[in-house]
Protein backbone atom coordinates (compact mmCIF):
# COMPACT_ATOMS: atom_id res chain seq x y z
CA UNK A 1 30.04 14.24 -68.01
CA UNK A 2 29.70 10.86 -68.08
CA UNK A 3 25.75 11.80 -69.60
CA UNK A 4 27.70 11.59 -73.07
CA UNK A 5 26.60 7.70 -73.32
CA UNK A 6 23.37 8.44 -72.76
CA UNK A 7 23.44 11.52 -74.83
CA UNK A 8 25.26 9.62 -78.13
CA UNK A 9 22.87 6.56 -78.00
CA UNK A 10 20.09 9.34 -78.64
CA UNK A 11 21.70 10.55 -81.38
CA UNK A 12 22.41 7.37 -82.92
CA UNK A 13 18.95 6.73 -82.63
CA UNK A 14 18.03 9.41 -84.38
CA UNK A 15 20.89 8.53 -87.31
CA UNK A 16 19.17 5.01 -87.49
CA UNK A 17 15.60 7.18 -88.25
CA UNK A 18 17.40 9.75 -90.71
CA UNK A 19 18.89 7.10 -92.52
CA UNK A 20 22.64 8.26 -91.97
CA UNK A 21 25.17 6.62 -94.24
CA UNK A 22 26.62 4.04 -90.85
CA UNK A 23 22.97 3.15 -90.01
CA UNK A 24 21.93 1.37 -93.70
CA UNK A 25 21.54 -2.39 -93.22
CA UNK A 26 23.25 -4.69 -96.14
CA UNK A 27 20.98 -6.19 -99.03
CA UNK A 28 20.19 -9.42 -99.15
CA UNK A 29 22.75 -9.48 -102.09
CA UNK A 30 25.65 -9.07 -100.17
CA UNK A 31 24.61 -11.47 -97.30
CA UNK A 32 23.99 -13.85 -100.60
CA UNK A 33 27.80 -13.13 -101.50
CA UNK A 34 28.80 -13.75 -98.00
CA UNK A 35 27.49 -16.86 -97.52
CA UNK A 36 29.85 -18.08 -100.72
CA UNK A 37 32.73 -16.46 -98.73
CA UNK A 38 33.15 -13.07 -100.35
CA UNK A 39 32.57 -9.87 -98.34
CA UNK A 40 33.69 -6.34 -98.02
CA UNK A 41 33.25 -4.53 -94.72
CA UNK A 42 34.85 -1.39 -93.82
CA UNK A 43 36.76 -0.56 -90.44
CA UNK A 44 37.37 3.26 -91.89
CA UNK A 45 35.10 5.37 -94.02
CA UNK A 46 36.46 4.01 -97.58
CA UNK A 47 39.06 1.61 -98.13
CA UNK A 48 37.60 -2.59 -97.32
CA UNK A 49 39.84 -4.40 -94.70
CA UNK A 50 41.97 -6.69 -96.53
CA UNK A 51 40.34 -10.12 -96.42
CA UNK A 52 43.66 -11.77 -95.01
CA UNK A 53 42.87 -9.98 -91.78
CA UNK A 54 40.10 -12.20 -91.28
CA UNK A 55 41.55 -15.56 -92.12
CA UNK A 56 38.28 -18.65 -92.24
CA UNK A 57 35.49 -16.63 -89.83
CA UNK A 58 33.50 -20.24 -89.77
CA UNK A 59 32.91 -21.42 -86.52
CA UNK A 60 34.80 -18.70 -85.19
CA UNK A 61 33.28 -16.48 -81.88
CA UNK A 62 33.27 -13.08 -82.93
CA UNK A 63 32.64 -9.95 -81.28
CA UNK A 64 31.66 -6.58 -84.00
CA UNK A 65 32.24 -4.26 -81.32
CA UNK A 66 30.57 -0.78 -81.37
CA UNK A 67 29.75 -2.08 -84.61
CA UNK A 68 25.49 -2.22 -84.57
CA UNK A 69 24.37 -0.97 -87.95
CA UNK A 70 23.74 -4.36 -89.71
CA UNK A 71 26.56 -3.64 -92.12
CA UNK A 72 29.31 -6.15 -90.69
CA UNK A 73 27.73 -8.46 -88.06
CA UNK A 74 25.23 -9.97 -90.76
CA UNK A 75 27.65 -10.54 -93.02
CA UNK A 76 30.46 -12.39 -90.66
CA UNK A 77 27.14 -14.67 -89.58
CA UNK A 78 26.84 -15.27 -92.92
CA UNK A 79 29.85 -16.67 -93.44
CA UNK A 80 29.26 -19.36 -90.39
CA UNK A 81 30.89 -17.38 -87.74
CA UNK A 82 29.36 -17.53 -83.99
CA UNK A 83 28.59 -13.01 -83.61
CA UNK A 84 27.75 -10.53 -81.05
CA UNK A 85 27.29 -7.44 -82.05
CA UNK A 86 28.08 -5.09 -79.15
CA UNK A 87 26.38 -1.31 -79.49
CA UNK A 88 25.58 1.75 -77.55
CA UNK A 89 22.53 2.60 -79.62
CA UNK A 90 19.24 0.49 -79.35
CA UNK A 91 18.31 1.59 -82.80
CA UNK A 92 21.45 0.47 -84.14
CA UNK A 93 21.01 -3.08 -82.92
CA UNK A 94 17.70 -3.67 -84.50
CA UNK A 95 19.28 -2.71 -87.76
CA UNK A 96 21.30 -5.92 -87.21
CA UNK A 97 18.39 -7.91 -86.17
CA UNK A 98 16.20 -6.78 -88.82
CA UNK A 99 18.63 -8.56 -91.06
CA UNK A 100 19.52 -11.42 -89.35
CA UNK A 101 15.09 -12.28 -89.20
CA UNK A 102 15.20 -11.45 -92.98
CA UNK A 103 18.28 -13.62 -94.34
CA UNK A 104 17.81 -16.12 -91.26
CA UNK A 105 20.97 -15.63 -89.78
CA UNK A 106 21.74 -16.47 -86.18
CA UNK A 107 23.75 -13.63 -84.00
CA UNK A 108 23.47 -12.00 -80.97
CA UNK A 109 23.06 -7.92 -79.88
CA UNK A 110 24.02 -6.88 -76.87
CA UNK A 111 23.66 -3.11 -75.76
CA UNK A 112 26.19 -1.55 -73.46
CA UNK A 113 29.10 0.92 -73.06
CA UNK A 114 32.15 -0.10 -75.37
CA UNK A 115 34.85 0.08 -72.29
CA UNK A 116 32.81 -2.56 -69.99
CA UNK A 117 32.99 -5.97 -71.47
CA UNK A 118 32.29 -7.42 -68.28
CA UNK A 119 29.82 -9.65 -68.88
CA UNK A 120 31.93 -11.58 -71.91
CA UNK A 121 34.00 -14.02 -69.57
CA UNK A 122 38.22 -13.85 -70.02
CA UNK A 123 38.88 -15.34 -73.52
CA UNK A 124 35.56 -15.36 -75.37
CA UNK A 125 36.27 -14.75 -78.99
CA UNK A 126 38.79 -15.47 -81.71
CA UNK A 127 38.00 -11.86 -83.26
CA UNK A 128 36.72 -8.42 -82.54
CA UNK A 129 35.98 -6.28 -85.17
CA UNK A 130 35.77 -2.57 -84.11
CA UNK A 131 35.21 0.14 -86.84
CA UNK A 132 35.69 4.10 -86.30
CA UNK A 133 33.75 4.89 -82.89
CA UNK A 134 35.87 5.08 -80.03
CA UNK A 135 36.07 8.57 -80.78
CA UNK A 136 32.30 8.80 -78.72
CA UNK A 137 33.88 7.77 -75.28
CA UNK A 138 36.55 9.61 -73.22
CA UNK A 139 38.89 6.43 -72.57
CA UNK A 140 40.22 4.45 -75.42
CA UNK A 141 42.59 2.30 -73.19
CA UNK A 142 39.63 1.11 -71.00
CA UNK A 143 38.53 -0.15 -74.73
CA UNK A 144 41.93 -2.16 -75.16
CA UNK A 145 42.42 -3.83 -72.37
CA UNK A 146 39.02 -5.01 -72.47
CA UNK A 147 39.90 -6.16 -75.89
CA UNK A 148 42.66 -7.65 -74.94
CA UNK A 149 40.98 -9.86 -72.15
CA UNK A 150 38.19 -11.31 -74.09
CA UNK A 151 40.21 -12.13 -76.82
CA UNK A 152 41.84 -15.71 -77.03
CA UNK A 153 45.00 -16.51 -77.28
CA UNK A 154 46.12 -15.90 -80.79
CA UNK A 155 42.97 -14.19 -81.12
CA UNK A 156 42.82 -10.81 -83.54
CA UNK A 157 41.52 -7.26 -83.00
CA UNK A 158 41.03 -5.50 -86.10
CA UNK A 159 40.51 -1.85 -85.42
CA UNK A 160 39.75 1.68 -87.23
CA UNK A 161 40.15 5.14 -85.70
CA UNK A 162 40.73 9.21 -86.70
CA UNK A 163 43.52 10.91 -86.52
CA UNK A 164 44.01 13.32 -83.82
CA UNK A 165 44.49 15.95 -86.02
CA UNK A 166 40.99 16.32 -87.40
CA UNK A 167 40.05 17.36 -83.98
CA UNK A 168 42.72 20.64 -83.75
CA UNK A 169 40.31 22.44 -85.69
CA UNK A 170 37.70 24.88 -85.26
CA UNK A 171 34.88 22.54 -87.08
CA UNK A 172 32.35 25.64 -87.41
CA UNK A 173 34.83 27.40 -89.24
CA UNK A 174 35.20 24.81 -91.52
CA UNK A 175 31.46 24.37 -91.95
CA UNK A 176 30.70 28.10 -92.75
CA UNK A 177 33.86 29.44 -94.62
CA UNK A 178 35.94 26.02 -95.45
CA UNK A 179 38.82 27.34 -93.63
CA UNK A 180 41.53 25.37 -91.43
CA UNK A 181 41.79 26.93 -88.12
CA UNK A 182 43.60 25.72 -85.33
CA UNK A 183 42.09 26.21 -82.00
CA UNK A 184 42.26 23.21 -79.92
CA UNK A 185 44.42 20.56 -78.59
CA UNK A 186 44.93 16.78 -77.98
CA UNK A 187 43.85 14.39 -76.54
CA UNK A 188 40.63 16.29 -76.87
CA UNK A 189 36.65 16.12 -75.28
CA UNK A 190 33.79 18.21 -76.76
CA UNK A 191 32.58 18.13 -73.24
CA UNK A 192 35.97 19.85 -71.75
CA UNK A 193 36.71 22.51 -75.02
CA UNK A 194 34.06 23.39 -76.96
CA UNK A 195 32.98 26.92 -75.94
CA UNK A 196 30.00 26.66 -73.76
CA UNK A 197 27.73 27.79 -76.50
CA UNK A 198 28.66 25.79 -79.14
CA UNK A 199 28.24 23.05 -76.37
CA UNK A 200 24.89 24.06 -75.69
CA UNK A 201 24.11 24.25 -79.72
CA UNK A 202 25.67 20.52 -80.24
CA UNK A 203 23.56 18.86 -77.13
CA UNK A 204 20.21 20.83 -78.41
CA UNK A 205 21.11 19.47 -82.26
CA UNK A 206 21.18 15.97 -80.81
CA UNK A 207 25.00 15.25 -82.53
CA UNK A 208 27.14 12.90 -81.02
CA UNK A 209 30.04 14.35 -78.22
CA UNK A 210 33.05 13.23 -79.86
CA UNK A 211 36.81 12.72 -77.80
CA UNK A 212 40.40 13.12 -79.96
CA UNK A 213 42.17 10.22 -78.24
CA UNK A 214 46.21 10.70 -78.92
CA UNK A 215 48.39 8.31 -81.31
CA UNK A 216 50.07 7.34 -77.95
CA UNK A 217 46.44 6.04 -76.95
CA UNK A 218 45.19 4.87 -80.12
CA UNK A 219 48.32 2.59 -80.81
CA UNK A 220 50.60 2.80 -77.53
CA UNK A 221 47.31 1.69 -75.82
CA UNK A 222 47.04 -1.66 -77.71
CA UNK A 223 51.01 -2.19 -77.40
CA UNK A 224 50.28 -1.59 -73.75
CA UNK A 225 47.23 -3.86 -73.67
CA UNK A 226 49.70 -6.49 -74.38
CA UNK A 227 48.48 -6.79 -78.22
CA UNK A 228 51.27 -7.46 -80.98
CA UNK A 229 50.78 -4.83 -84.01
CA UNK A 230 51.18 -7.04 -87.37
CA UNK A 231 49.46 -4.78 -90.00
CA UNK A 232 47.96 -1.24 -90.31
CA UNK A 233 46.63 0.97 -93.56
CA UNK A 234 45.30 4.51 -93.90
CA UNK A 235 42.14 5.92 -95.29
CA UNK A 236 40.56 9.42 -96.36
CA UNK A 237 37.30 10.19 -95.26
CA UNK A 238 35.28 10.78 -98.14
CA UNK A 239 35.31 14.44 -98.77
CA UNK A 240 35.39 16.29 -95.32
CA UNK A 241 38.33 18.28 -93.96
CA UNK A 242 42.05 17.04 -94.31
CA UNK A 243 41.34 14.62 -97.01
CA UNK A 244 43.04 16.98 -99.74
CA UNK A 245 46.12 16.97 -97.82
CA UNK A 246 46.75 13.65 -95.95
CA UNK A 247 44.31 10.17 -94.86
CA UNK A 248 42.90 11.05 -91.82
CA UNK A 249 42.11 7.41 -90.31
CA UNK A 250 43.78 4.35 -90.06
CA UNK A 251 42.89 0.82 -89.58
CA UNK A 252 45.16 -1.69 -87.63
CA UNK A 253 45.23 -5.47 -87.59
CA UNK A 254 46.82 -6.61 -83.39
CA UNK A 255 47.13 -10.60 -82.47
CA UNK A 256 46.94 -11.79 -78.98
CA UNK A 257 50.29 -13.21 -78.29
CA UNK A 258 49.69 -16.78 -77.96
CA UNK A 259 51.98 -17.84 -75.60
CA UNK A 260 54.42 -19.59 -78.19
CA UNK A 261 56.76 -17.14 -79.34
CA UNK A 262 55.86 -17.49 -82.28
């Protein structure tokens, strides 16, 4: 059903209009703060990315990939970096723009599918940033090796994702009686396992068709992408699910091997 792109820029669309949490632009504070070199962005729902996993963003090309919002690209223009921020939802984008006409930032938004980066020539950036979302398309490794060709040599790909195992469990179970049911498996597709009612509830609601990509994918896909792990943390999500029993997302900091050896 490849429909679901269409179908989950709708619904972020509608997020950017109900004012969900991932769809609030920063203040002008914040951009203020960036612009002195001090930021905090989030790759997972809670815990900031390290500032060392940035390293001195000025002049630097970077990509915030499925990352519209204006939470992250704003600020990393702030700090003199060169941005693109790459989303699937229109609404999402103009978030970003809004702030970059208010704070008179310069960046770029580009709308498009997170696994085609085709129009981003071989080597284009010296950083993609790439928060929690490729859990809204079916093939993370597409995502990685497209990564992994527009990055430059040396070149970093910080990256947040969930668990597989939040996606073993019978959600509307949870929702109504706060229990912790298993019923499906990994890798996992709301389009392939959801009963075809609860289907036909989740495309009427207008939420976002979510996929359960495997640890093997999440983190054997970079290895495989030819990306060198050098850092990782994990994160709860903020009150939902697993979070009294074990952090259900992680974050991951992978270099481009240079060529060097090194």
């Amino acid at each position: 059903m490849e429909d679901f792109l269409r179908h989950n820029e709708k619904s972020w669309d509608a997020k950017v209009a109900q004012g969900n949490a991932w769809t609030v632009p920063v203040g002008a504070e914040a951009v203020a703060a960036a612009r002195e070199g001090h930021f905090s962005v989030l790759l997972t729902p809670e815990k900031p990315v390290p500032s060392e996993w940035f390293g001195n963003l000025r002049g630097k090309k970077v990509l915030a990939l499925a990352s519209g919002g204006g939470q992250q690209g704003p600020l990393f223009a702030a700090t003199g970096a060169d941005v693109v921020v790459f989303d699937n939802s229109s609404a999402q984008l103009k978030q970003d723009e809004t702030v970059a006409r208010r704070e008179a930032l310069s960046l770029k938004t580009e709308r498009g599918d997170m696994r085609d980066l085709s129009r981003f020539g071989d080597e284009s950036f010296d950083l993609i940033f790439h928060p929690v979302s490729n859990c809204f398309v079916d093939d993370v490794n597409a995502v990685w090796r497209e990564c992994f060709r527009v990055l430059k040599k040396g070149g970093r790909l910080l990256a947040g994702f969930a668990d597989p195992l939040i996606y073993i469990f019978d959600l509307k179970d949870w929702d109504e009686h706060k229990r912790l049911t298993v019923r499906y498996k990994i890798p996992y597709a709301d389009t392939e396992q959801l009963p075809r009612e609860e289907l036909a509830e989740r495309l009427k609601s207008g939420e976002a068709l979510e996929f359960g990509h495997t640890l093997e994918d999440q983190i054997g896909g970079q290895l495989r992408a030819g990306f060198v792990l050098t850092a990782m943390y994990e994160d709860f999500s903020g009150g939902d699910l697993l979070d009294e029993y074990i952090p259900s997302f992680t974050a991951t900091l992978a270099v481009k091997p240079d060529g060097t050896g090194r």
